[in-house]
C-alpha atoms as a PDB file:
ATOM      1  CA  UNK A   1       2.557  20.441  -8.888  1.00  0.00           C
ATOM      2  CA  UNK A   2      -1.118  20.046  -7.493  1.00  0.00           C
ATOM      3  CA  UNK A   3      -2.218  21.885  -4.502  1.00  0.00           C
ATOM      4  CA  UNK A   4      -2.802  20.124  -0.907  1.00  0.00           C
ATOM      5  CA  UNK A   5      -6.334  21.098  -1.554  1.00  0.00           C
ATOM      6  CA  UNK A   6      -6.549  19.805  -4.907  1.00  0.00           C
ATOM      7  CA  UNK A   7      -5.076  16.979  -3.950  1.00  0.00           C
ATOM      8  CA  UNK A   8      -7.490  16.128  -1.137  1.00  0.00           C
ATOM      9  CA  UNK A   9     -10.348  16.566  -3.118  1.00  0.00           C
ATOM     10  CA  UNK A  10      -8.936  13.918  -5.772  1.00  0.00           C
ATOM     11  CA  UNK A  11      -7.996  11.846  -3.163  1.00  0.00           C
ATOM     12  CA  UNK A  12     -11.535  12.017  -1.701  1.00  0.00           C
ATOM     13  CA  UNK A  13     -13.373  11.819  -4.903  1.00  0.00           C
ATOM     14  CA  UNK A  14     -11.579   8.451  -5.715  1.00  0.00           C
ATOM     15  CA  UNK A  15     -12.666   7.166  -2.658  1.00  0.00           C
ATOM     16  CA  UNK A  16     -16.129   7.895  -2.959  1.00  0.00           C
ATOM     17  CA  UNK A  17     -15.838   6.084  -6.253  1.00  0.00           C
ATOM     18  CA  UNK A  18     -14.453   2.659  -4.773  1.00  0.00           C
ATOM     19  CA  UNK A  19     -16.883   3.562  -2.201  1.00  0.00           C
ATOM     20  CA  UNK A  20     -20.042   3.327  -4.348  1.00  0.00           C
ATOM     21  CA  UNK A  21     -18.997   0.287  -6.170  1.00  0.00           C
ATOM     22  CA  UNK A  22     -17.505  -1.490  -3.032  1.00  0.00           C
ATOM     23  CA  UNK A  23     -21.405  -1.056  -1.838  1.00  0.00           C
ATOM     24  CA  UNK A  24     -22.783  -2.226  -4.797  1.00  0.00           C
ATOM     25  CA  UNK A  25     -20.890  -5.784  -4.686  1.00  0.00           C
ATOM     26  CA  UNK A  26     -21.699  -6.172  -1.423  1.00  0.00           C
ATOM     27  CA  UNK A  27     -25.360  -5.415  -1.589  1.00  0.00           C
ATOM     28  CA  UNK A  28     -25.377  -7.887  -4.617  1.00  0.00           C
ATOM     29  CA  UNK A  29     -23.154 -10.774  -3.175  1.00  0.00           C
ATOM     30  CA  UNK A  30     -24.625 -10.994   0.044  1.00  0.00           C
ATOM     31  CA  UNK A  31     -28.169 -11.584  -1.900  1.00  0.00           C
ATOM     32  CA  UNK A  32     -26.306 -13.888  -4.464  1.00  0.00           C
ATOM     33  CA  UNK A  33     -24.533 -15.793  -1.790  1.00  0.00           C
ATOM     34  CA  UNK A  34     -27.788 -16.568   0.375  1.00  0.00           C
ATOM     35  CA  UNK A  35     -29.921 -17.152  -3.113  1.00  0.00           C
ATOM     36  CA  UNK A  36     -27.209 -19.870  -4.109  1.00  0.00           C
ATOM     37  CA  UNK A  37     -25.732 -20.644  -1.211  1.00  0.00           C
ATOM     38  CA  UNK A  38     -22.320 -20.272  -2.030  1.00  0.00           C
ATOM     39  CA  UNK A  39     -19.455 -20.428  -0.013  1.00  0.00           C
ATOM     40  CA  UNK A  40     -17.267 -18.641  -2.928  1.00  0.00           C
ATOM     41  CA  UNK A  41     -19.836 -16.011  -2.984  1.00  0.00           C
ATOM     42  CA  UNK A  42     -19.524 -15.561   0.807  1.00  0.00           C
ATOM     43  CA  UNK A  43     -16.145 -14.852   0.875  1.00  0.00           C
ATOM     44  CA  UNK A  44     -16.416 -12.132  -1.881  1.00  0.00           C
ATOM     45  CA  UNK A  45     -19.089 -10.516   0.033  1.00  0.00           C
ATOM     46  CA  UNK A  46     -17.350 -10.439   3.769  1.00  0.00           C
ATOM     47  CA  UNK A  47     -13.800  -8.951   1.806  1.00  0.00           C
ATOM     48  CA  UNK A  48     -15.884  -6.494   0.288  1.00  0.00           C
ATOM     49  CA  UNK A  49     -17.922  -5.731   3.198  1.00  0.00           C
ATOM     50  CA  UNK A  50     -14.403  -5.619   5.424  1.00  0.00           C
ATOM     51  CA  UNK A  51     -12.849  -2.949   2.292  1.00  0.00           C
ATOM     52  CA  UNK A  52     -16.393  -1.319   2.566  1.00  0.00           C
ATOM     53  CA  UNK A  53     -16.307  -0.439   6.269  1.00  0.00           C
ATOM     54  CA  UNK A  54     -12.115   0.403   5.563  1.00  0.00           C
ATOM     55  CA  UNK A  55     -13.225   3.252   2.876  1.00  0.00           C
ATOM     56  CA  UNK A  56     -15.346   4.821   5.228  1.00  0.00           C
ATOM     57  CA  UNK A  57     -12.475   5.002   7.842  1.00  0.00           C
ATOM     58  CA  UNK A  58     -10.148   6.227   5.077  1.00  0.00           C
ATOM     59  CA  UNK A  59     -12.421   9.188   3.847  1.00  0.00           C
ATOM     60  CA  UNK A  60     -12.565  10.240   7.781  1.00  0.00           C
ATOM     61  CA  UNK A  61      -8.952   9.969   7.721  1.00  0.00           C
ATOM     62  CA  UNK A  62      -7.978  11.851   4.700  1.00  0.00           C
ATOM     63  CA  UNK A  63      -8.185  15.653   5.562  1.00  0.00           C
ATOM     64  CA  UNK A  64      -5.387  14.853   8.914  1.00  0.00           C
ATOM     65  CA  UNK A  65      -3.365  13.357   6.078  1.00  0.00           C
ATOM     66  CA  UNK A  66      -2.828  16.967   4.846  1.00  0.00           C
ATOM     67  CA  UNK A  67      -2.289  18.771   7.917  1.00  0.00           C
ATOM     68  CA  UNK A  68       1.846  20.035   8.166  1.00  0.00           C
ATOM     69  CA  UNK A  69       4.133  18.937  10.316  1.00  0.00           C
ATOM     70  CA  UNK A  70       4.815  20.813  14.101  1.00  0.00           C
ATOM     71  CA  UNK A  71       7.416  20.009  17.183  1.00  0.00           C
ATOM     72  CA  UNK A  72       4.509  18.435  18.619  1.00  0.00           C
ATOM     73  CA  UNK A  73       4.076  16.107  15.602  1.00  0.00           C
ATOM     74  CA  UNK A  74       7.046  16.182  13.550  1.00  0.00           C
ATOM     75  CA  UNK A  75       5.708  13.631  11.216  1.00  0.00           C
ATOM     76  CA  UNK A  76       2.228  15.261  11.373  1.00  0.00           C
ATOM     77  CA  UNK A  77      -0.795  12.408  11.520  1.00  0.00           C
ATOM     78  CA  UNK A  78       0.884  10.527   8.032  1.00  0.00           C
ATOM     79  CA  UNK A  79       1.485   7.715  10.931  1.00  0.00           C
ATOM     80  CA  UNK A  80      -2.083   7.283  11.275  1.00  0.00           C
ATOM     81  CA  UNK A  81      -2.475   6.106   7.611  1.00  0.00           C
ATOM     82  CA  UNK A  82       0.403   3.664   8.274  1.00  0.00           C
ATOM     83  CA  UNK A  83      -1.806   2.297  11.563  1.00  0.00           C
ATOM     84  CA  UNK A  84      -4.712   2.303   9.040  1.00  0.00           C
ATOM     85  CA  UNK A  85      -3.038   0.210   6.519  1.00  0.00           C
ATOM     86  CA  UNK A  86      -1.590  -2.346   9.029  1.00  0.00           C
ATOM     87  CA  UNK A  87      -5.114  -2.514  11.222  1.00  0.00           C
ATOM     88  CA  UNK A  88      -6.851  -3.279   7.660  1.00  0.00           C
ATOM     89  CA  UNK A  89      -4.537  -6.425   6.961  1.00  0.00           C
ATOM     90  CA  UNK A  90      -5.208  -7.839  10.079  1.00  0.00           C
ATOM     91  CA  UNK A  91      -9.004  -7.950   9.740  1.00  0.00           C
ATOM     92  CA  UNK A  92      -8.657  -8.914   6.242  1.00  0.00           C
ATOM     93  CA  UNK A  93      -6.385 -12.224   7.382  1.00  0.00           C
ATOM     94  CA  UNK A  94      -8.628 -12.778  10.067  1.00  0.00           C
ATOM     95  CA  UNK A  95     -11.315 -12.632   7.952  1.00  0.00           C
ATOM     96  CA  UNK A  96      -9.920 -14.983   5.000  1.00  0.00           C
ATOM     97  CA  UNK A  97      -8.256 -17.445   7.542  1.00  0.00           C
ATOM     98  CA  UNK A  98     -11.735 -17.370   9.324  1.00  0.00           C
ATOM     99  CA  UNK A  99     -13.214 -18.510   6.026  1.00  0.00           C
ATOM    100  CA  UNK A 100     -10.950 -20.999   5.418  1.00  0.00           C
ATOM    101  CA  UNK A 101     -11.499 -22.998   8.073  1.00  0.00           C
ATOM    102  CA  UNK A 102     -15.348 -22.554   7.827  1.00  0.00           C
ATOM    103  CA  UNK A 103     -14.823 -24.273   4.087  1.00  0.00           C
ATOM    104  CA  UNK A 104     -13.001 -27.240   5.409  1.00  0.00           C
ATOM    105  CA  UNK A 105     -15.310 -27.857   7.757  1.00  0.00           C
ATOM    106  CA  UNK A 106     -17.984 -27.954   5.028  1.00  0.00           C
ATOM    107  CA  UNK A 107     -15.811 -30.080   2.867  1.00  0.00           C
ATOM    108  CA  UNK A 108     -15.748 -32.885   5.885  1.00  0.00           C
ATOM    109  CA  UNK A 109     -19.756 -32.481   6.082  1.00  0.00           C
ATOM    110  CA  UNK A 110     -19.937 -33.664   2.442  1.00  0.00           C
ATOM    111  CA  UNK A 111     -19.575 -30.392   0.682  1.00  0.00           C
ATOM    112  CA  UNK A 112     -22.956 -28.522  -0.801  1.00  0.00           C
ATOM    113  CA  UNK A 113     -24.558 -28.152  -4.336  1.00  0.00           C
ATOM    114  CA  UNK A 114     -24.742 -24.617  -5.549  1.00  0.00           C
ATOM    115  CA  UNK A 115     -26.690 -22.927  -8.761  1.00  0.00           C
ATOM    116  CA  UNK A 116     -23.071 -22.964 -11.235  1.00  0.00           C
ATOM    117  CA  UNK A 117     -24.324 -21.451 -14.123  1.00  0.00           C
ATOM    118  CA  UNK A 118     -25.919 -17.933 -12.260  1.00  0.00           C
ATOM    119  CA  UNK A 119     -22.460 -18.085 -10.072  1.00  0.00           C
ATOM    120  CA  UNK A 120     -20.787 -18.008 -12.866  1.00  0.00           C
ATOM    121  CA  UNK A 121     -22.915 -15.456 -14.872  1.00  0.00           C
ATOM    122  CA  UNK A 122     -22.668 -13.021 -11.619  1.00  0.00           C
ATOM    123  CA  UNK A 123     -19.290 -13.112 -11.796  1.00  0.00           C
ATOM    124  CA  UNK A 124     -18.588 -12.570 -15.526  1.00  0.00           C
ATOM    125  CA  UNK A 125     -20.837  -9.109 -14.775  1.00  0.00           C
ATOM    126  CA  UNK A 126     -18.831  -8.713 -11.475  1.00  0.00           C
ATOM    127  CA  UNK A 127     -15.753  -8.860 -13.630  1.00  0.00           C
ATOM    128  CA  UNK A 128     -16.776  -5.571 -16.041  1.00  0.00           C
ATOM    129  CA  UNK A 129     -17.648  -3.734 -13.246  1.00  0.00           C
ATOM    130  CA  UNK A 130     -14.106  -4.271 -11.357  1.00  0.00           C
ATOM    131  CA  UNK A 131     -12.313  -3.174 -14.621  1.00  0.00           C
ATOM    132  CA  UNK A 132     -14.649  -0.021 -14.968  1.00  0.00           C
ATOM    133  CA  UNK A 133     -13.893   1.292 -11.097  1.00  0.00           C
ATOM    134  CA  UNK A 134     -10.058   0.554 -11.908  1.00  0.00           C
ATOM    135  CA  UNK A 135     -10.180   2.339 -14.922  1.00  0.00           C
ATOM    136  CA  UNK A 136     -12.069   5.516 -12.697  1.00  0.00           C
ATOM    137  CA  UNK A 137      -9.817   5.508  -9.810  1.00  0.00           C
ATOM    138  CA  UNK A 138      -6.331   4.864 -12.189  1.00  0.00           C
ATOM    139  CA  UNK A 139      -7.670   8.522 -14.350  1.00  0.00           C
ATOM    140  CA  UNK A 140      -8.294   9.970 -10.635  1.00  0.00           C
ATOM    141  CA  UNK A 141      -4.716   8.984  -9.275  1.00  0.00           C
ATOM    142  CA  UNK A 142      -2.819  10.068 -12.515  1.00  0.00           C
ATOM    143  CA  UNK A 143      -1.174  12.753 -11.472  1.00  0.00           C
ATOM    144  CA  UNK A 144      -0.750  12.019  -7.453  1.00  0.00           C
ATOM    145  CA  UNK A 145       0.213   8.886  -5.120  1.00  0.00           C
ATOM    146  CA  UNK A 146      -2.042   8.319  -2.686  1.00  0.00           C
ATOM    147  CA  UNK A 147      -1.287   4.572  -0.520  1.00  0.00           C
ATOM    148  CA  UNK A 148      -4.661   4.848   0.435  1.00  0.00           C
ATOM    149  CA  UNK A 149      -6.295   4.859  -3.534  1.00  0.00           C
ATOM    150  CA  UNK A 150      -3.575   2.478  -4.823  1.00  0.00           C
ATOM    151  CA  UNK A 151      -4.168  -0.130  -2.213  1.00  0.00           C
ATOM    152  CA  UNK A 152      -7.895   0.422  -3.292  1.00  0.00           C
ATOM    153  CA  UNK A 153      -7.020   0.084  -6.961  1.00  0.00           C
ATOM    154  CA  UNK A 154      -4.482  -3.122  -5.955  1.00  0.00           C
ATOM    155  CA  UNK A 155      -7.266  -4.837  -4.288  1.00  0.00           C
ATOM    156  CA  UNK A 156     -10.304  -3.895  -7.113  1.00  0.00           C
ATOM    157  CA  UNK A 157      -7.430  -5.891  -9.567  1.00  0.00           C
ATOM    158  CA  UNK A 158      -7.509  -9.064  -6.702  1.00  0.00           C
ATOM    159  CA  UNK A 159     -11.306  -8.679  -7.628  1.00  0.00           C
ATOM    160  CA  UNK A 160     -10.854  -8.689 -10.833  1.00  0.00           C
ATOM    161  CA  UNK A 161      -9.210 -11.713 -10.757  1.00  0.00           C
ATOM    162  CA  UNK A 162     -10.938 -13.571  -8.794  1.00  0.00           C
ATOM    163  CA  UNK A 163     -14.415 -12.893 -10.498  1.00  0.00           C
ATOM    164  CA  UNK A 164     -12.398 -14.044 -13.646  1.00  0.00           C
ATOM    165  CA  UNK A 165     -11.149 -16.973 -11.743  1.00  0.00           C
ATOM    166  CA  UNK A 166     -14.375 -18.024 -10.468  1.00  0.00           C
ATOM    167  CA  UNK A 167     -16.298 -17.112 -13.388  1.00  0.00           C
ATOM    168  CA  UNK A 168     -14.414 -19.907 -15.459  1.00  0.00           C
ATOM    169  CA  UNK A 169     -14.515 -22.308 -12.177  1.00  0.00           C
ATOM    170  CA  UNK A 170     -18.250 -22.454 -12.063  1.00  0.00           C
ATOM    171  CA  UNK A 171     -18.438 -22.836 -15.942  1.00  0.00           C
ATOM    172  CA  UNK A 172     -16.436 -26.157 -15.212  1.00  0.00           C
ATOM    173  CA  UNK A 173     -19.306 -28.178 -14.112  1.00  0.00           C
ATOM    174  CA  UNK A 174     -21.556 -26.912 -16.675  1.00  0.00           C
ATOM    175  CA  UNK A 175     -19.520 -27.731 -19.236  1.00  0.00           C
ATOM    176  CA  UNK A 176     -18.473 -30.761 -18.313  1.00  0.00           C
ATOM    177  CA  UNK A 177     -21.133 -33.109 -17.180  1.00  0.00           C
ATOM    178  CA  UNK A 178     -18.897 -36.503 -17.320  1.00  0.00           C
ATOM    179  CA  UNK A 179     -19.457 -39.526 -14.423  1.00  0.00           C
ATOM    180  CA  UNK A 180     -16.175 -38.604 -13.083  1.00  0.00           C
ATOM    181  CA  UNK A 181     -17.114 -35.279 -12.313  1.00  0.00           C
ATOM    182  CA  UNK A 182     -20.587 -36.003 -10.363  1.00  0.00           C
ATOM    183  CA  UNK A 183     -18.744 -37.046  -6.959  1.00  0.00           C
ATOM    184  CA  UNK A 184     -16.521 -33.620  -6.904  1.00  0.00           C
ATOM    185  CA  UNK A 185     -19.894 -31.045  -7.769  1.00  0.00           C
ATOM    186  CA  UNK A 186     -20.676 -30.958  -4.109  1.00  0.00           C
ATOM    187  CA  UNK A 187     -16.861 -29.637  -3.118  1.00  0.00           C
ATOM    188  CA  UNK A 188     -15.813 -27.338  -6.001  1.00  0.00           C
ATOM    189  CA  UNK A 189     -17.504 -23.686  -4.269  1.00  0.00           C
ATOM    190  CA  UNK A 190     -15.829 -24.894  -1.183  1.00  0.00           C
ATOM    191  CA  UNK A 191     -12.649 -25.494  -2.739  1.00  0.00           C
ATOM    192  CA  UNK A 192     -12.693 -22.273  -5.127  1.00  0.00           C
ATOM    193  CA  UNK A 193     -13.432 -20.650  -1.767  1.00  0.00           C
ATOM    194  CA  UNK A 194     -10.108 -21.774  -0.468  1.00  0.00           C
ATOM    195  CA  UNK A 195      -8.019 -21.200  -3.296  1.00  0.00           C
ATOM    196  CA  UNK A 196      -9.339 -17.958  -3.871  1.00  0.00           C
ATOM    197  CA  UNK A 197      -8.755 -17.076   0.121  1.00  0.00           C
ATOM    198  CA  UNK A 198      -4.965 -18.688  -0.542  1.00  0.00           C
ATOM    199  CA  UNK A 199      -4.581 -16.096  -3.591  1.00  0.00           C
ATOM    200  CA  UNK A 200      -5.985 -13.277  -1.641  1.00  0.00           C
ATOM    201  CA  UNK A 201      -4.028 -13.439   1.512  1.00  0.00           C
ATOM    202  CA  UNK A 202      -0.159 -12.502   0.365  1.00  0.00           C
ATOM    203  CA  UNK A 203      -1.923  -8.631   0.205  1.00  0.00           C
ATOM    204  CA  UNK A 204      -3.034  -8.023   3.145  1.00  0.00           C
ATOM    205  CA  UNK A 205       0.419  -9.852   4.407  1.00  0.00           C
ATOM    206  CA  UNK A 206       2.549  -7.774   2.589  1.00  0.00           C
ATOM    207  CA  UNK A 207       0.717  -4.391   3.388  1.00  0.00           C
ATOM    208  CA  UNK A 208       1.387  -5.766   7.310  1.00  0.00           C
ATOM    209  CA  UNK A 209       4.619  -5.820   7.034  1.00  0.00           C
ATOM    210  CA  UNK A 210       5.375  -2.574   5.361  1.00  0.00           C
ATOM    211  CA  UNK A 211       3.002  -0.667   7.739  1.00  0.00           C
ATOM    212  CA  UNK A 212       4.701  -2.142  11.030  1.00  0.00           C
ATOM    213  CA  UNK A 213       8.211  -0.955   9.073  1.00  0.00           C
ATOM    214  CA  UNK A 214       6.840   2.341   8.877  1.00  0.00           C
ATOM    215  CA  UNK A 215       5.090   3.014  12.321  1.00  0.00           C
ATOM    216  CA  UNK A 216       8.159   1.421  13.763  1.00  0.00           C
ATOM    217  CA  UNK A 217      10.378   4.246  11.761  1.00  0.00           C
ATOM    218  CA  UNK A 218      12.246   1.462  10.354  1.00  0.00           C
ATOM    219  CA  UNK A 219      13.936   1.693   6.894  1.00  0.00           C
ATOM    220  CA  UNK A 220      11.804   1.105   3.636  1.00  0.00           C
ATOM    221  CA  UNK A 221      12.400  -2.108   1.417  1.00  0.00           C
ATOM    222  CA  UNK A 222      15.613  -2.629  -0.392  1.00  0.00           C
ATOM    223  CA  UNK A 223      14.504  -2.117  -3.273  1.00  0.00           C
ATOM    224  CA  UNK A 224      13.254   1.680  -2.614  1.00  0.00           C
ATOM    225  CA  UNK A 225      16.786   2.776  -0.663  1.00  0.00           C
ATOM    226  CA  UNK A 226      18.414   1.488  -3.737  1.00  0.00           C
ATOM    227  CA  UNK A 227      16.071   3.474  -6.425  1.00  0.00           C
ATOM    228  CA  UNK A 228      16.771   6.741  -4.210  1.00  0.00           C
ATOM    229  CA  UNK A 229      20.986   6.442  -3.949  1.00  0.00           C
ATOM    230  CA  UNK A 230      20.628   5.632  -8.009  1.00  0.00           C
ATOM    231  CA  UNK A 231      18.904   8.898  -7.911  1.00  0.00           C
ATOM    232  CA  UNK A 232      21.164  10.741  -5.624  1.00  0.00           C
ATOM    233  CA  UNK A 233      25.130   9.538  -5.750  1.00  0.00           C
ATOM    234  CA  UNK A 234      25.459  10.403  -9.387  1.00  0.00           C
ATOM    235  CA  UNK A 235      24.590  14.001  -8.425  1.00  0.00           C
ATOM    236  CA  UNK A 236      26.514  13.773  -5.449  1.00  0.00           C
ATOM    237  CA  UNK A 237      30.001  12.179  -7.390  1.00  0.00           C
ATOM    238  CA  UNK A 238      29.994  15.434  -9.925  1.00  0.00           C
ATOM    239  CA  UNK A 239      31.024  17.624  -6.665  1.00  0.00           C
ATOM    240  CA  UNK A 240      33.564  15.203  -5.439  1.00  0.00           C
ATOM    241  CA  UNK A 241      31.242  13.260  -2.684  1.00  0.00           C
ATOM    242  CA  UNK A 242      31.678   9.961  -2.190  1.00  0.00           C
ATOM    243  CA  UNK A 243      31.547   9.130   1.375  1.00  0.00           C
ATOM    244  CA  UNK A 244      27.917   9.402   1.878  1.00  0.00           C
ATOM    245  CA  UNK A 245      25.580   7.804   4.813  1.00  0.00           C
ATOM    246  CA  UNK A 246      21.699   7.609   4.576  1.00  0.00           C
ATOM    247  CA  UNK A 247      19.073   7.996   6.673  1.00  0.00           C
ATOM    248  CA  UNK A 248      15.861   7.069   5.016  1.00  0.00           C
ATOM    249  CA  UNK A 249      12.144   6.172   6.769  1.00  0.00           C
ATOM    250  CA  UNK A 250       8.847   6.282   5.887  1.00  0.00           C
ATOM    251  CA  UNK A 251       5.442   7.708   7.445  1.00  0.00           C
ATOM    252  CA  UNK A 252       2.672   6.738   5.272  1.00  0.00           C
ATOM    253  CA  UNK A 253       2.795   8.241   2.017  1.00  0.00           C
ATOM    254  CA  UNK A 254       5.814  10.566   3.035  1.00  0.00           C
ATOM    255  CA  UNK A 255       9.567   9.290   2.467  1.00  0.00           C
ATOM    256  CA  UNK A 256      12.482  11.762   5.166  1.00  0.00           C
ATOM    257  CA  UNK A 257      15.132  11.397   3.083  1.00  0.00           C
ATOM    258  CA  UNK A 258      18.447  12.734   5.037  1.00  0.00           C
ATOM    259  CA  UNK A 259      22.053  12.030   3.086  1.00  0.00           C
ATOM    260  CA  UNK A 260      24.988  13.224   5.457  1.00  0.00           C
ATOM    261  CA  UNK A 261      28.321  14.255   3.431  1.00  0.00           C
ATOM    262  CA  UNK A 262      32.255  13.831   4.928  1.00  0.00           C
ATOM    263  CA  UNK A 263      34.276  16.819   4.187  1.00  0.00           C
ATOM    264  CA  UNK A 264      38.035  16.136   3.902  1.00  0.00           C
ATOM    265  CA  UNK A 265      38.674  20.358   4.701  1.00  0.00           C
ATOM    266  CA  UNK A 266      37.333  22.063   7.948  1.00  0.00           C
ATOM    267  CA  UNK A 267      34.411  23.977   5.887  1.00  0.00           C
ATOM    268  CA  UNK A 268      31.419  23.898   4.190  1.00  0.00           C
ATOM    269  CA  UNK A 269      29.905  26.267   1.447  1.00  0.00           C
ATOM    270  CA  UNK A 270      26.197  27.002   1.860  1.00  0.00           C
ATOM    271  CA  UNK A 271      25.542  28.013  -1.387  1.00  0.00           C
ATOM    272  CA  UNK A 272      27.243  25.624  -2.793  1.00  0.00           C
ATOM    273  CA  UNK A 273      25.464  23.124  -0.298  1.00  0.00           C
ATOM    274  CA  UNK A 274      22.240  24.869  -2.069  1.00  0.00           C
ATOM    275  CA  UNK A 275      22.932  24.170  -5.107  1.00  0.00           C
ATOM    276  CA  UNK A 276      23.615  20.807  -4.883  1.00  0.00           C
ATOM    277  CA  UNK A 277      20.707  19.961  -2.601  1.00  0.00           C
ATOM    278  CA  UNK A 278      18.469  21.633  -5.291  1.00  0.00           C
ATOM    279  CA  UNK A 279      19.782  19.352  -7.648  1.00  0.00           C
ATOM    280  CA  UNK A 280      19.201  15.923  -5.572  1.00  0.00           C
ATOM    281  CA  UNK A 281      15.657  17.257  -4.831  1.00  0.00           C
ATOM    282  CA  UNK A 282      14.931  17.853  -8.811  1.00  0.00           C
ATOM    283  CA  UNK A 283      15.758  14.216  -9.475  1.00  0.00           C
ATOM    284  CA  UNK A 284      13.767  12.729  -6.862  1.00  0.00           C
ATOM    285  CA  UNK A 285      10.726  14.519  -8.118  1.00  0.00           C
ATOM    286  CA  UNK A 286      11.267  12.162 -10.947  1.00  0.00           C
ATOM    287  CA  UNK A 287      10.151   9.342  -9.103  1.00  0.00           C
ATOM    288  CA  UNK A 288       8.677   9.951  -5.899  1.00  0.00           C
ATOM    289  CA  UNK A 289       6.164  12.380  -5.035  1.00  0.00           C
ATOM    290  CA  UNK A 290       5.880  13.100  -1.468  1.00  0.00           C
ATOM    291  CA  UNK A 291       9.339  13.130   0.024  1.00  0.00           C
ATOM    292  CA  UNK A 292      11.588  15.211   2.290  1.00  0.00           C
ATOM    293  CA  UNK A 293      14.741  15.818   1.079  1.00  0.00           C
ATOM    294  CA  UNK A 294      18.229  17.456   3.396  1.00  0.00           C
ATOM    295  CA  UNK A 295      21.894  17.251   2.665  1.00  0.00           C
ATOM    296  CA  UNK A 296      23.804  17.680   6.105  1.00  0.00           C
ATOM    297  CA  UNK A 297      27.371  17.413   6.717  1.00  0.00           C
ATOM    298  CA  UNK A 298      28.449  14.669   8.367  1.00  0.00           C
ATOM    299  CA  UNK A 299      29.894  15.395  11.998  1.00  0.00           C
ATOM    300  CA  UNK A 300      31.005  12.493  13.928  1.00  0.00           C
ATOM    301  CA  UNK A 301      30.570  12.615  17.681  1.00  0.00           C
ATOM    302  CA  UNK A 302      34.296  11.075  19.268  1.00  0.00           C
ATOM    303  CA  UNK A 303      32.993  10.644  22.670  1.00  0.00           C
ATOM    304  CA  UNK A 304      34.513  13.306  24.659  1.00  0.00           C
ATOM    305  CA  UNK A 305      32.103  15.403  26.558  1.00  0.00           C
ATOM    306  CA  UNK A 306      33.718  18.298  27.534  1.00  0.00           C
ATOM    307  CA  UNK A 307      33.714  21.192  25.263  1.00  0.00           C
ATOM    308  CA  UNK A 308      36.825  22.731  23.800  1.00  0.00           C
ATOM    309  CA  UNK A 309      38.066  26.062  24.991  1.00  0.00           C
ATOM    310  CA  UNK A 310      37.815  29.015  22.723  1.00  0.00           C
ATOM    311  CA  UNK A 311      41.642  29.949  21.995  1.00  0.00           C
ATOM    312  CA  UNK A 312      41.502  25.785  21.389  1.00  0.00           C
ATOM    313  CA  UNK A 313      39.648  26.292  18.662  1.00  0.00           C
ATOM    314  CA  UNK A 314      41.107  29.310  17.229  1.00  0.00           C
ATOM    315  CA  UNK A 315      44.581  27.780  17.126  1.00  0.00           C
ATOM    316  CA  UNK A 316      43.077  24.307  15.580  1.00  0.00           C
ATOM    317  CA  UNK A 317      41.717  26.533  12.723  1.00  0.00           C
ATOM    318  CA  UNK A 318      44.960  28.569  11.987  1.00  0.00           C
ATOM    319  CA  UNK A 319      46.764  25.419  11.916  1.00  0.00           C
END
C-alpha cells in the first residue's frame, strides 16, 4: 500500500500531464477554429479550455485531499473534491448547452462553409495525441484511485471520440462530392457541433448527480451498496450474522462504510468482534481503495428516556 505522500505526488504528476496536453489542444484549436472557422472546432476548444482552467483548480486542491480527518472536520476537506466535481459539470453544461444554441442559430442564418479536409486532418492528429495522454495518465493511476485523474482520463476518452467522430465527419464531404450533397456543405460543422455537444453532455450530467449525492451525505448508487454487502455478508454469515443494517456514504474519493450487527444474547466479544472486522476490511481492499470500514453492534433506542436504575440492571443480567 502506497504512502499519502506517494500518492500525492502521483496524483499531482498525472495532473500536470493532462495539464500540458489539455494546453496544447487548446492553444491549437482556438487557432484552428478561427483559421477555418469552425463551429465543431469551437466547441472542442471552449471544453478544453473549461477542463484546462478545472486542472488548475484540481492541482490547488490536491494536497487538502490528504489532510486526516479531526472533530472539527470529521470528513476532512474530501467534500471539497465532491463540490469540485459537481461545480465542473455545471460549467461544462452551461458551456455545451450555450453552444448549442449558438449552432442553431447559425443553422437558421444559412449555415457556413468551412476548410473539411484540414478539419479533418487536425483531428486525425488530435486523435493520437488523446490516446497517448490516456495511455500516460492510465500507467500513472495503476496502482491508486484518484476521482479527480479518472474523470480526467474519462473525459480525454470523450476526446478521443469525438476527434474520431469528427475526423470521419469532415472526410464526408471530401469524399463525396455528389449534387445532393452541395445544399447540406454549409450545415454539416454546425450539425457535428450539435451532435457532438448531445454526446458530450450525459458526463458532466452524471458526475452532477453523484457529487450532489455525496455533498448531500446521501447513499452511493445501487450498484456500489450492492458490490460492498457481496463483499461483506458472506464473511458476516460464517459467524452466524444475518440481521445486518448498513450505513454507507461517500465524501469524494472516501467510502464510511458502517455495518451494525443484532445479537440474540446480552454480549459481545471484542476479540472476536476483531477478528471478524479484520476480515470484512481484507475483502474490501479487494475492490475499493479508500474506504472506512466499522462493525458496531446494533442497539436499538425504544423511546424511553429515563435511565434504568443500577440494581435494575444487575437483576436484568442475572436473569
Amino acid at each position: 500500500m502506497h504512502s499519502n505522500n506517494y500518492a500525492r505526488k502521483t496524483e499531482r504528476s498525472a495532473l500536470k500531464i493532462s495539464l500540458l496536453g489539455s494546453t496544447l489542444f487548446v492553444v491549437l484549436e482556438i487557432l484552428m477554429a478561427i483559421y477555418t472557422s469552425s463551429q465543431a472546432l469551437l466547441l472542442d476548444s471552449v471544453y478544453d479550455g473549461a477542463e484546462l482552467l478545472m486542472i488548475l483548480c484540481s492541482m490547488a486542491m490536491v494536497p487538502l485531499l490528504y489532510k486526516p480527518s479531526s472533530e472539527k472536520r470529521p470528513f476532512g476537506y474530501l467534500q471539497l473534491e465532491s463540490l469540485f466535481i459537481v461545480f465542473k459539470g455545471v460549467i461544462i453544461i452551461s458551456l455545451t448547452v450555450g453552444l448549442i444554441f449558438n449552432n442553431i442559430q447559425l443553422m437558421l442564418h444559412g449555415g457556413r462553409h468551412v476548410s473539411f479536409s484540414m478539419v479533418a486532418w487536425f483531428e486525425m492528429g488530435a486523435t493520437l495525441l488523446s490516446i497517448l495522454v490516456i495511455a500516460i495518465l492510465q500507467y500513472q493511476n495503476r496502482n491508486m484511485t484518484s476521482p479527480i485523474v479518472e474523470m480526467e482520463i474519462q473525459e480525454w476518452k470523450i476526446d478521443t471520440v469525438a476527434s474520431i467522430g469528427m475526423s470521419v465527419a469532415f472526410f464526408i464531404p471530401v469524399v463525396i462530392t455528389a449534387n445532393w450533397m452541395k445544399p447540406l456543405v454549409p450545415y454539416l460543422d454546425q450539425l457535428i457541433a450539435i451532435v457532438l455537444s448531445v454526446f458530450m453532455l450525459p458526463v458532466p450530467v452524471k458526475s452532477v448527480v453523484v457529487g450532489l449525492r455525496d455533498l448531500f451525505l446521501l447513499p452511493p448508487e445501487e450498484e456500489t451498496i450492492d458490490q460492498i454487502k457481496e463483499l461483506v455478508e458472506p464473511i458476516l454469515k460464517e459467524y452466524g450474522y444475518t440481521e445486518l443494517y448498513y450505513d454507507i456514504v461517500r465524501t469524494g474519493r472516501k467510502l464510511w462504510i458502517s455495518v451494525y450487527i443484532s445479537f440474540e444474547r446480552d454480549w459481545v466479544s471484542i476479540s472476536r468482534f476483531g477478528m471478524v472486522q479484520q476480515q470484512v476490511i481484507e475483502a474490501l481492499t479487494t475492490e475499493f481503495q479508500d474506504f472506512y470500514f466499522e462493525l458496531l453492534p446494533n442497539i436499538e433506542y425504544n423511546g424511553e428516556t429515563s435511565v434504568p436504575a443500577p440494581e435494575v440492571i444487575e437483576q436484568e443480567e442475572i436473569s
